[in-house]
C-alpha atoms as a PDB file:
ATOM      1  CA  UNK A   1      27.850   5.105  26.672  1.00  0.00           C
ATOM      2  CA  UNK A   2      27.569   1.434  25.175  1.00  0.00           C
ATOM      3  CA  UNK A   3      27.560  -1.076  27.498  1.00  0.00           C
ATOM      4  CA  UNK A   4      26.670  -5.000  27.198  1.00  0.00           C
ATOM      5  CA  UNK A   5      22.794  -5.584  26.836  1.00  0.00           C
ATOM      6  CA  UNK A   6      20.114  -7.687  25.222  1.00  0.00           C
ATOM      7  CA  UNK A   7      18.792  -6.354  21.921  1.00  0.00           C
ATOM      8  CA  UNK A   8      17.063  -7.296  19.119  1.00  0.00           C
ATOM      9  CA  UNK A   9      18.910  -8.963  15.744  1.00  0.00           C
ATOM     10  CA  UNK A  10      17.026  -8.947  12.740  1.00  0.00           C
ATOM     11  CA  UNK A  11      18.238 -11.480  10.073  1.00  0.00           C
ATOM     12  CA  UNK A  12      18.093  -9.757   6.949  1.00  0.00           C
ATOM     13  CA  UNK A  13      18.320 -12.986   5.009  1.00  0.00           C
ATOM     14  CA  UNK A  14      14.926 -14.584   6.359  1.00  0.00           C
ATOM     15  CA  UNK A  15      13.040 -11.635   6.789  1.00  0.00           C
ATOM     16  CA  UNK A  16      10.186 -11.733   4.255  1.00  0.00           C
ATOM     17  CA  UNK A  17       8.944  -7.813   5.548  1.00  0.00           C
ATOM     18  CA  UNK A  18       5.399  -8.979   6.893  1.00  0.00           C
ATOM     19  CA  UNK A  19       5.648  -6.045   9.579  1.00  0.00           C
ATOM     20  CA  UNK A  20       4.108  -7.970  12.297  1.00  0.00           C
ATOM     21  CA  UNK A  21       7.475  -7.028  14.232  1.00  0.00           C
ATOM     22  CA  UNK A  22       6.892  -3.521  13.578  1.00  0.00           C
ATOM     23  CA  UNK A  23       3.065  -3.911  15.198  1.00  0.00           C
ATOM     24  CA  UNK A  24       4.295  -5.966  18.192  1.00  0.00           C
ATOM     25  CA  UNK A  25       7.106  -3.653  19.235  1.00  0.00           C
ATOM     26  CA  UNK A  26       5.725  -0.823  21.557  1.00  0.00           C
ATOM     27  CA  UNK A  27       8.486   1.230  21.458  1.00  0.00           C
ATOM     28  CA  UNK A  28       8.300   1.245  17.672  1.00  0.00           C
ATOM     29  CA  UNK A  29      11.841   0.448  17.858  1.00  0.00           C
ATOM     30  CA  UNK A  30      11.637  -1.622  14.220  1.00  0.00           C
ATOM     31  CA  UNK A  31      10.220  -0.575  11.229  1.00  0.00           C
ATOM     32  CA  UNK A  32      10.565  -1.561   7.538  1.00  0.00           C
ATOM     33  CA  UNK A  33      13.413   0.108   5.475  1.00  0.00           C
ATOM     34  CA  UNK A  34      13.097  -0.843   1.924  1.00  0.00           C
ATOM     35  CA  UNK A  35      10.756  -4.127   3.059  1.00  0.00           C
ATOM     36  CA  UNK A  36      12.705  -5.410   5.619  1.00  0.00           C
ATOM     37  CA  UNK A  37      12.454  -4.660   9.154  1.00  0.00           C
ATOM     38  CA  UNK A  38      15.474  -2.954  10.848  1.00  0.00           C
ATOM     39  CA  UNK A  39      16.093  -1.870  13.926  1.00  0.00           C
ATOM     40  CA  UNK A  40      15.532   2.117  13.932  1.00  0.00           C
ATOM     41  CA  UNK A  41      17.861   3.264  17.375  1.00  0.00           C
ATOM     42  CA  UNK A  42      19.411   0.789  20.073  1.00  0.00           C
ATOM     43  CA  UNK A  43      17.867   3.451  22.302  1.00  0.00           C
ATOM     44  CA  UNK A  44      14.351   2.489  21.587  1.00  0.00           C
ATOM     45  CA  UNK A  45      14.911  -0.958  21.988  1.00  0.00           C
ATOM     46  CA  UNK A  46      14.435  -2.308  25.741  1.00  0.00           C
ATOM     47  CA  UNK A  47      16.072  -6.292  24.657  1.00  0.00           C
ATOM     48  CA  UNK A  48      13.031  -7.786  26.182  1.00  0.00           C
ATOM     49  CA  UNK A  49      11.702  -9.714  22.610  1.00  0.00           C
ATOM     50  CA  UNK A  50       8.281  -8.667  22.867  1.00  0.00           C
ATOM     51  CA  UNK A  51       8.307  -8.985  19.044  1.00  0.00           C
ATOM     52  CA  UNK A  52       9.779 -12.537  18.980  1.00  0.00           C
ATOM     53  CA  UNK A  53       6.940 -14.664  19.226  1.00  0.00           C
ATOM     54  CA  UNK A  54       4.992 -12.334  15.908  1.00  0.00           C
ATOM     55  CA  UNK A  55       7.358 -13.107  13.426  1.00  0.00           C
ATOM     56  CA  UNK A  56       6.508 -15.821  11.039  1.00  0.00           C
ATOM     57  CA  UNK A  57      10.027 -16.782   9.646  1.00  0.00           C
ATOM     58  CA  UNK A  58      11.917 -16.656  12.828  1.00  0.00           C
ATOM     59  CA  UNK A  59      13.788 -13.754  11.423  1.00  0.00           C
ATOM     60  CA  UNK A  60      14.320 -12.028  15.153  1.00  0.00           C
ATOM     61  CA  UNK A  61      16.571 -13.135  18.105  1.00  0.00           C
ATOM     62  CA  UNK A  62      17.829 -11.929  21.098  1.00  0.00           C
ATOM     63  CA  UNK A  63      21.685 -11.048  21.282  1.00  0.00           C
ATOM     64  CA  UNK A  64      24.353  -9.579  23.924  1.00  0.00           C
ATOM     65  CA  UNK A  65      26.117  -6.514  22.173  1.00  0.00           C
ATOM     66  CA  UNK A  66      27.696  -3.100  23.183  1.00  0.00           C
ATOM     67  CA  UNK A  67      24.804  -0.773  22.721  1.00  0.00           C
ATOM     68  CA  UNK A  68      23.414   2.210  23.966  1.00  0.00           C
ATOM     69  CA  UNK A  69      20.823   1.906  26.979  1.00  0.00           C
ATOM     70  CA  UNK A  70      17.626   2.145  26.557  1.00  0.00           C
ATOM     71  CA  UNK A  71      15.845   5.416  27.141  1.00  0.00           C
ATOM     72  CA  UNK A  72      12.329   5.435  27.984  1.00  0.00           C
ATOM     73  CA  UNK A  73      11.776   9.177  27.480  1.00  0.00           C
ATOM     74  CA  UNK A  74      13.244   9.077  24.234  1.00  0.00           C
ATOM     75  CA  UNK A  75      11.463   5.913  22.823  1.00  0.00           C
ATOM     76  CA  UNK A  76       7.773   7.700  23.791  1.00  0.00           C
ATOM     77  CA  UNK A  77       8.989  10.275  22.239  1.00  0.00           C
ATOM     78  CA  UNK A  78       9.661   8.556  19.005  1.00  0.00           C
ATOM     79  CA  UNK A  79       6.284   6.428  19.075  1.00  0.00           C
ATOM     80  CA  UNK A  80       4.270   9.764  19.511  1.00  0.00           C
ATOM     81  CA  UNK A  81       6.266  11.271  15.551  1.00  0.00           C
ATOM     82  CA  UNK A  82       6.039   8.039  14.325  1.00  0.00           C
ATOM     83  CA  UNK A  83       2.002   8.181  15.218  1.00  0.00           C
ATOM     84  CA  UNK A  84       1.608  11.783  13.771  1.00  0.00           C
ATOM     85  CA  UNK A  85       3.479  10.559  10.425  1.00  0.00           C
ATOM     86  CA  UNK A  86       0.964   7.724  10.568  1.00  0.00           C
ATOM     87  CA  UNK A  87      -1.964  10.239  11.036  1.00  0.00           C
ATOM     88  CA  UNK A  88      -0.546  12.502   8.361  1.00  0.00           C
ATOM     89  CA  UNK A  89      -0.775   9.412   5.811  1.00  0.00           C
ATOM     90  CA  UNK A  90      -3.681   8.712   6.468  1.00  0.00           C
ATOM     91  CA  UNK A  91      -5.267  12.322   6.020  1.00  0.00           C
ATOM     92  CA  UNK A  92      -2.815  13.900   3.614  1.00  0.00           C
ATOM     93  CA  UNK A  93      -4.966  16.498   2.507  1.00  0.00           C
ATOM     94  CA  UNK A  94      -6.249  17.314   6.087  1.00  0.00           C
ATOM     95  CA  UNK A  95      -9.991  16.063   4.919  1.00  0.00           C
ATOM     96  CA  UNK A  96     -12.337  13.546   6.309  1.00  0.00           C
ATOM     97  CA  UNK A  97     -13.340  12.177   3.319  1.00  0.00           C
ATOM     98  CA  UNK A  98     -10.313  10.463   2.987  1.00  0.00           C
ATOM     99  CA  UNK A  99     -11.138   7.777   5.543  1.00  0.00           C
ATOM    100  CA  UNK A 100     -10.862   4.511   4.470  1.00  0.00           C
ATOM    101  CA  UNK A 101     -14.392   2.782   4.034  1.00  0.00           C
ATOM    102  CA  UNK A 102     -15.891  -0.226   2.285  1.00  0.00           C
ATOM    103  CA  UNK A 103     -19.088   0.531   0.007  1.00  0.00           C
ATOM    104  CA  UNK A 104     -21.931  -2.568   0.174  1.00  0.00           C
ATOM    105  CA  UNK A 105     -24.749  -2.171  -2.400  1.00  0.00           C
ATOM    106  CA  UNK A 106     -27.936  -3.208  -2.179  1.00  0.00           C
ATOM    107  CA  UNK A 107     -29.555  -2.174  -5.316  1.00  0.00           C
ATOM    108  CA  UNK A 108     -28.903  -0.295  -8.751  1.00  0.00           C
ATOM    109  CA  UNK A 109     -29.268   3.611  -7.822  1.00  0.00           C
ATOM    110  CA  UNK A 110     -31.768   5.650  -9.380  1.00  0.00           C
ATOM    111  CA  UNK A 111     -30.652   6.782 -13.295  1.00  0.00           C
ATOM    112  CA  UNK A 112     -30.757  10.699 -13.598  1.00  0.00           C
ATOM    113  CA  UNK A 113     -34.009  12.231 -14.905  1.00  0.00           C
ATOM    114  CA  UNK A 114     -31.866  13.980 -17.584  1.00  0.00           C
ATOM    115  CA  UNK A 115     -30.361  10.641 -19.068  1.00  0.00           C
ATOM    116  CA  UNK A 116     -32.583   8.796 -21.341  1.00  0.00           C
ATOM    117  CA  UNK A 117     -30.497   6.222 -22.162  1.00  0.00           C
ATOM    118  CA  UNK A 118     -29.326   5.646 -18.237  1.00  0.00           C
ATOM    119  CA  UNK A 119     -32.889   5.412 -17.624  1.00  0.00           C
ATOM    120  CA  UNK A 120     -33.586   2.864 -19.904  1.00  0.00           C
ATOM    121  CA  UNK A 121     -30.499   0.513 -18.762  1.00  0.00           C
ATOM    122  CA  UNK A 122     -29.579   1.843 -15.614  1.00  0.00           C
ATOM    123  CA  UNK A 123     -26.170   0.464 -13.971  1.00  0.00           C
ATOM    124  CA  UNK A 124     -24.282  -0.153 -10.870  1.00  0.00           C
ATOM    125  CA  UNK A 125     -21.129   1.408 -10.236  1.00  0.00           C
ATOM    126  CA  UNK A 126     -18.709  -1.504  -9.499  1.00  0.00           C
ATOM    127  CA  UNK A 127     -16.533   0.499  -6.729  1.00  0.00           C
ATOM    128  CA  UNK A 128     -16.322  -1.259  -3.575  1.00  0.00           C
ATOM    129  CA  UNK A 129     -14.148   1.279  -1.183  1.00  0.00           C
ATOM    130  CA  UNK A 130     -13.358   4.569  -0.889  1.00  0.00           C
ATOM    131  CA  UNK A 131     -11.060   6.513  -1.326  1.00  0.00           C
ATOM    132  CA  UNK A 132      -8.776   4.993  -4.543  1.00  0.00           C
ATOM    133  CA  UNK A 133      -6.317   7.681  -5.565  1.00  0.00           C
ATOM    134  CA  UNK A 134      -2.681   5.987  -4.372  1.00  0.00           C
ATOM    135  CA  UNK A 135      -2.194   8.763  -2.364  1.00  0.00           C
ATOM    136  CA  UNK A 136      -4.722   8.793   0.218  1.00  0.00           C
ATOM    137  CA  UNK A 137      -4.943   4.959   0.395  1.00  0.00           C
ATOM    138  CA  UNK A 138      -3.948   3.200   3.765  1.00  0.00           C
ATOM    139  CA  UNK A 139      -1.507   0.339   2.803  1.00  0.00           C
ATOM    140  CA  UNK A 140      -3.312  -1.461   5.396  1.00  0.00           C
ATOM    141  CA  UNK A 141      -6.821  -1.098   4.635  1.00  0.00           C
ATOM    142  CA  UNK A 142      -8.745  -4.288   5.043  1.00  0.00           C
ATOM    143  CA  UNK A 143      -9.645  -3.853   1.336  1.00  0.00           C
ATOM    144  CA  UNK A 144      -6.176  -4.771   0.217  1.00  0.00           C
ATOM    145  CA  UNK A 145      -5.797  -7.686   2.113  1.00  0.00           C
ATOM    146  CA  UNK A 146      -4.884 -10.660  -0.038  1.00  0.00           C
ATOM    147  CA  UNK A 147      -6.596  -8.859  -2.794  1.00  0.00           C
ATOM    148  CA  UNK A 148      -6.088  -8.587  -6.952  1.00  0.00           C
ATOM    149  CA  UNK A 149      -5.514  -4.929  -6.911  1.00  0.00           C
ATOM    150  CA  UNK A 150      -5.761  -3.040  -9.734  1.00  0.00           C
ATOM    151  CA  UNK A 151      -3.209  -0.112 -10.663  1.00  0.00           C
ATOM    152  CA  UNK A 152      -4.801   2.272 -12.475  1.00  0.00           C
ATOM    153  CA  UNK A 153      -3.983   5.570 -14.786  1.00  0.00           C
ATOM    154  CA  UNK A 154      -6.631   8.198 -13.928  1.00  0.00           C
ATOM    155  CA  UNK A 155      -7.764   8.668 -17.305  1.00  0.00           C
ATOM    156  CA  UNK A 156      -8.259   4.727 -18.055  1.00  0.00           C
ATOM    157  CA  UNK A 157     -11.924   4.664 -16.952  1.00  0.00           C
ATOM    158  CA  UNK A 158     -13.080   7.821 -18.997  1.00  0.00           C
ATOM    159  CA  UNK A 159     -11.737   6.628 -22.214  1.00  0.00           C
ATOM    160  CA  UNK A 160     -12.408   2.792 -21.603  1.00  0.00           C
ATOM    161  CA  UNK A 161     -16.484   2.701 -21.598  1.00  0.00           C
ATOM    162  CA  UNK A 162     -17.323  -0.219 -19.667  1.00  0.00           C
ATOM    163  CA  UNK A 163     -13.964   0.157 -17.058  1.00  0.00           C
ATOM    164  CA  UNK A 164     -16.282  -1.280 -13.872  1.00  0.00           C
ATOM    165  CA  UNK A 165     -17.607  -4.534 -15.269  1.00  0.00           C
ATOM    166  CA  UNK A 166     -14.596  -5.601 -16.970  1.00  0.00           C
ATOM    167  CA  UNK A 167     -12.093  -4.413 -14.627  1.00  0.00           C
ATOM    168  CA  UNK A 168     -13.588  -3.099 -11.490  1.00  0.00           C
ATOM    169  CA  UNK A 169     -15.822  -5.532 -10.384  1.00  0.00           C
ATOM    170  CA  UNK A 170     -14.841  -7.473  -7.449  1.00  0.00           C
ATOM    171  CA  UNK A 171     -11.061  -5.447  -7.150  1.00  0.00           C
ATOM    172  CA  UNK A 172      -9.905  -3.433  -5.142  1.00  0.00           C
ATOM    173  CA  UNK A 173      -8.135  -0.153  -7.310  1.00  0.00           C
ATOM    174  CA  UNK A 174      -5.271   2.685  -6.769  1.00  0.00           C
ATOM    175  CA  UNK A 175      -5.359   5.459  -8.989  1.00  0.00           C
ATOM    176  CA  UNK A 176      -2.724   8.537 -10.620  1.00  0.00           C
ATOM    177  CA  UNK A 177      -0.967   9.992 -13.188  1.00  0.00           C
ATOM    178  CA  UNK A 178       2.557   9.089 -13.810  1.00  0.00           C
ATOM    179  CA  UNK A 179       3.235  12.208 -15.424  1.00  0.00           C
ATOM    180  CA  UNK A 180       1.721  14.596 -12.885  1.00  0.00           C
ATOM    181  CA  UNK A 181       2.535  12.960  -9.917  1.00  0.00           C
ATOM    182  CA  UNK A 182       5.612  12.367  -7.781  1.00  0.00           C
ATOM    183  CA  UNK A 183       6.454   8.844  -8.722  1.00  0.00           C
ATOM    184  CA  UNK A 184       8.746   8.635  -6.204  1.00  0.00           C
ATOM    185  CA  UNK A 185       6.395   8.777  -3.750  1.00  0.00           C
ATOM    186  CA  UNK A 186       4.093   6.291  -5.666  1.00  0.00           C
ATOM    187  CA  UNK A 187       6.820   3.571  -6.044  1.00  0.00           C
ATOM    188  CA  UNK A 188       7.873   3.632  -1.824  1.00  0.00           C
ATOM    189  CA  UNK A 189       3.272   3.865  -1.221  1.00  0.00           C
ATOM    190  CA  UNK A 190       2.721   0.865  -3.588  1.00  0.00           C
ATOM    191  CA  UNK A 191       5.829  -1.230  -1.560  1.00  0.00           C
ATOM    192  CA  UNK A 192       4.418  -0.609   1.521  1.00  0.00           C
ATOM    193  CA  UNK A 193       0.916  -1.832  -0.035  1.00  0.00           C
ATOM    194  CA  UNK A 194       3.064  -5.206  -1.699  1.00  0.00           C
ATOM    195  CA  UNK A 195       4.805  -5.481   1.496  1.00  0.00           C
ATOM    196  CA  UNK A 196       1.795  -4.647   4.300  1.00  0.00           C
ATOM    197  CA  UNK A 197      -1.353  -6.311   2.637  1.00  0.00           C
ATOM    198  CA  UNK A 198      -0.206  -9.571   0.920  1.00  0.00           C
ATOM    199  CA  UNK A 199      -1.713  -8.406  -2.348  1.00  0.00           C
ATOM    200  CA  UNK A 200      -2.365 -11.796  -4.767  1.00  0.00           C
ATOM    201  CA  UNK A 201      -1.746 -10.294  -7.889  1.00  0.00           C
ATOM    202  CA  UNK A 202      -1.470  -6.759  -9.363  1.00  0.00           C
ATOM    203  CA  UNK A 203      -2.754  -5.755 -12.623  1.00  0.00           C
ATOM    204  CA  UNK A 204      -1.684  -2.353 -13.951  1.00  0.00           C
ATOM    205  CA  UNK A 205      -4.082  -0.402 -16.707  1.00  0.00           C
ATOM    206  CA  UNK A 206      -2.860   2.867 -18.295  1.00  0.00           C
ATOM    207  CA  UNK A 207      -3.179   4.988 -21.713  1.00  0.00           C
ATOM    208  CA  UNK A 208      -1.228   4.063 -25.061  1.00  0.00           C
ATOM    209  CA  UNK A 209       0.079   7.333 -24.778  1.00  0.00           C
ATOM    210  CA  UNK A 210       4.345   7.629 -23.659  1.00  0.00           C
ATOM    211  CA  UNK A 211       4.248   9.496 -20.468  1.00  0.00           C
ATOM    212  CA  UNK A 212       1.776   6.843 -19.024  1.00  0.00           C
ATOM    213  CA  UNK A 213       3.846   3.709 -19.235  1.00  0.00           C
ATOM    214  CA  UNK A 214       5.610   5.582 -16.267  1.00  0.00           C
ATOM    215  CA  UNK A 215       2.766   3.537 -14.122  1.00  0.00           C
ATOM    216  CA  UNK A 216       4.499   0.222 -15.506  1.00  0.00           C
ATOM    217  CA  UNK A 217       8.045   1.582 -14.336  1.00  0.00           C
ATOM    218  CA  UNK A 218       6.318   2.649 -10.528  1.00  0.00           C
ATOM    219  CA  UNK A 219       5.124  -0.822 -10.581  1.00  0.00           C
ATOM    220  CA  UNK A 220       8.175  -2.397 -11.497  1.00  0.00           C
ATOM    221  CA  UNK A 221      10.285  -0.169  -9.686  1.00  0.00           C
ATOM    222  CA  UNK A 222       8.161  -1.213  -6.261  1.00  0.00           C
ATOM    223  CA  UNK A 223       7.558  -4.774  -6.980  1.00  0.00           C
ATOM    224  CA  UNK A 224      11.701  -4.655  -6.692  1.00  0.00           C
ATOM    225  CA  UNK A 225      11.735  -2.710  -3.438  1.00  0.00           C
ATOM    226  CA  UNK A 226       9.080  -5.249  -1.799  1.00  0.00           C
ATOM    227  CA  UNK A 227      10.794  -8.093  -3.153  1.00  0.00           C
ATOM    228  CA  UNK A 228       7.333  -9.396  -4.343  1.00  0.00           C
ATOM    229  CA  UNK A 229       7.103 -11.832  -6.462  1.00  0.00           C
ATOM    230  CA  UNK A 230       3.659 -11.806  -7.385  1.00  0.00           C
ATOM    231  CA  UNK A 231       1.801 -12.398 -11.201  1.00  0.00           C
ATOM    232  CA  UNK A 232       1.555  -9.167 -13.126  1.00  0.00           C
ATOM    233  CA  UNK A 233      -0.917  -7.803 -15.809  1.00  0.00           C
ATOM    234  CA  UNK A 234      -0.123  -5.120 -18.060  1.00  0.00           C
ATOM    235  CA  UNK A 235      -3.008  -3.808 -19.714  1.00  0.00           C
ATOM    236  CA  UNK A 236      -2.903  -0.689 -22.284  1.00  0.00           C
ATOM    237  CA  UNK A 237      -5.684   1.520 -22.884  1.00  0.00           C
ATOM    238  CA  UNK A 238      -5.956   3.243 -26.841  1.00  0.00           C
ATOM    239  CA  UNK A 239      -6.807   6.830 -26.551  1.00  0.00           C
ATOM    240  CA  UNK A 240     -10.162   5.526 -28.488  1.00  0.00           C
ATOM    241  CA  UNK A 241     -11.319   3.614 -25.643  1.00  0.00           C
ATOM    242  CA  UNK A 242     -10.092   0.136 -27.328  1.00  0.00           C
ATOM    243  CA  UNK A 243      -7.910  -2.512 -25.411  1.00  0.00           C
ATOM    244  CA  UNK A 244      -4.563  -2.452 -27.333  1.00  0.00           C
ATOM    245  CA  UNK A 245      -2.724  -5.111 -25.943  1.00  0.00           C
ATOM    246  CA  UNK A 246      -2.810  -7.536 -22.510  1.00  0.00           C
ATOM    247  CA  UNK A 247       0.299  -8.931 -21.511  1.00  0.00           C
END
């Protein structure tokens, strides 16, 4: 039954949806809805403003309300799903390779005996982490941090020839296909990325063809949810491998 307690009050207003809260709070009693942090159950919460002191904007105070008590049993029980969802993001596809990792070379690999012309100009793939399709990524891999990310249409660097020094080099990149994949799932991933990593600027490359501009409309569509405000490139690929147009 409610009674009076401390618990936390998130102002909506001021909160910019850093998710430090969500990090400092042990109970897991916040996390962000839409890019703002909100207060999941009163039930989770314990009123003692562990969280305060993390956020940035002074978006979280301590008030006396009517509210459920807090249950102990209920709020473990509640970090352990909220761990297992976090677990199931991260390895969607139940496979190790999926790990997040940085990739630091050292020197041009050897060209393949069967390539003549790789042998004679050998190059250096321009990829710097692993993995890159937007479904596996972590929204906070160290990667993304303050980073130019690059949105990318999986068929971009197969018809654009020289797609890792012009593009690649020195960004970080998320792949898929608008058409194939849920986008609805891509637009909520790419807010948490916006919202989580404190991405600089975001630069989305796709095909000329129709059913690929649906990348733009993800990007748009999760640039609104995060309410960032960041520059934006859109860059269009011709089906010949030509840059059509930069905007």
């Amino acid at each position: 039954m409610p009674a009076m307690r401390n618990i936390v009050k998130i102002d909506q207003e001021k909160c910019n949806g850093c998710g430090q809260c969500v990090n400092a709070c042990a109970e897991r009693a916040i996390e962000l809805v839409n890019g703002k942090a909100r207060l999941v159950s009163d039930t989770y919460c314990d009123g003692l403003g562990a969280c305060l002191g993390d956020c940035p904007v002074g978006a979280i105070t301590i008030e006396q309300r009517p509210a459920n008590p807090f249950d102990e049993a209920a709020a473990q029980a509640h970090v352990q799903r909220v761990e297992n969802r976090k677990t199931e993001e991260k390895l969607p596809c139940g496979c190790p390779g999926t790990m997040a990792r940085t990739i630091e070379r050292k020197h041009a690999p050897a060209p393949a005996a069967c390539c003549t012309a790789a042998a004679a100009a050998p190059r250096t793939s321009q990829l710097s982490h692993w993995p890159v399709q937007l479904k596996l990524v972590s929204p906070t891999a160290k990667y993304l941090q303050n980073a130019d990310l690059l949105l990318v249409a999986d068929c971009v660097p197969f018809a654009f020839a020289d797609f890792h020094d012009t593009f690649l080099k020195g960004n970080p990149v998320v792949v898929g296909c608008p058409k194939l994949d849920d986008a609805g799932y891509y637009v909520q991933k790419l807010s948490d990325i916006l919202t989580l990593s404190s991405i600089a600027s975001l630069t989305v490359i796709h095909m000329e063809v129709p059913c690929c501009s649906g990348l733009c409309r993800i990007a748009e569509a999760a640039l609104q949810q995060s309410g960032s405000t960041i520059p934006v490139h859109d860059i269009t690929i011709g089906i010949d491998g030509s840059v059509i147009s930069e905007k």
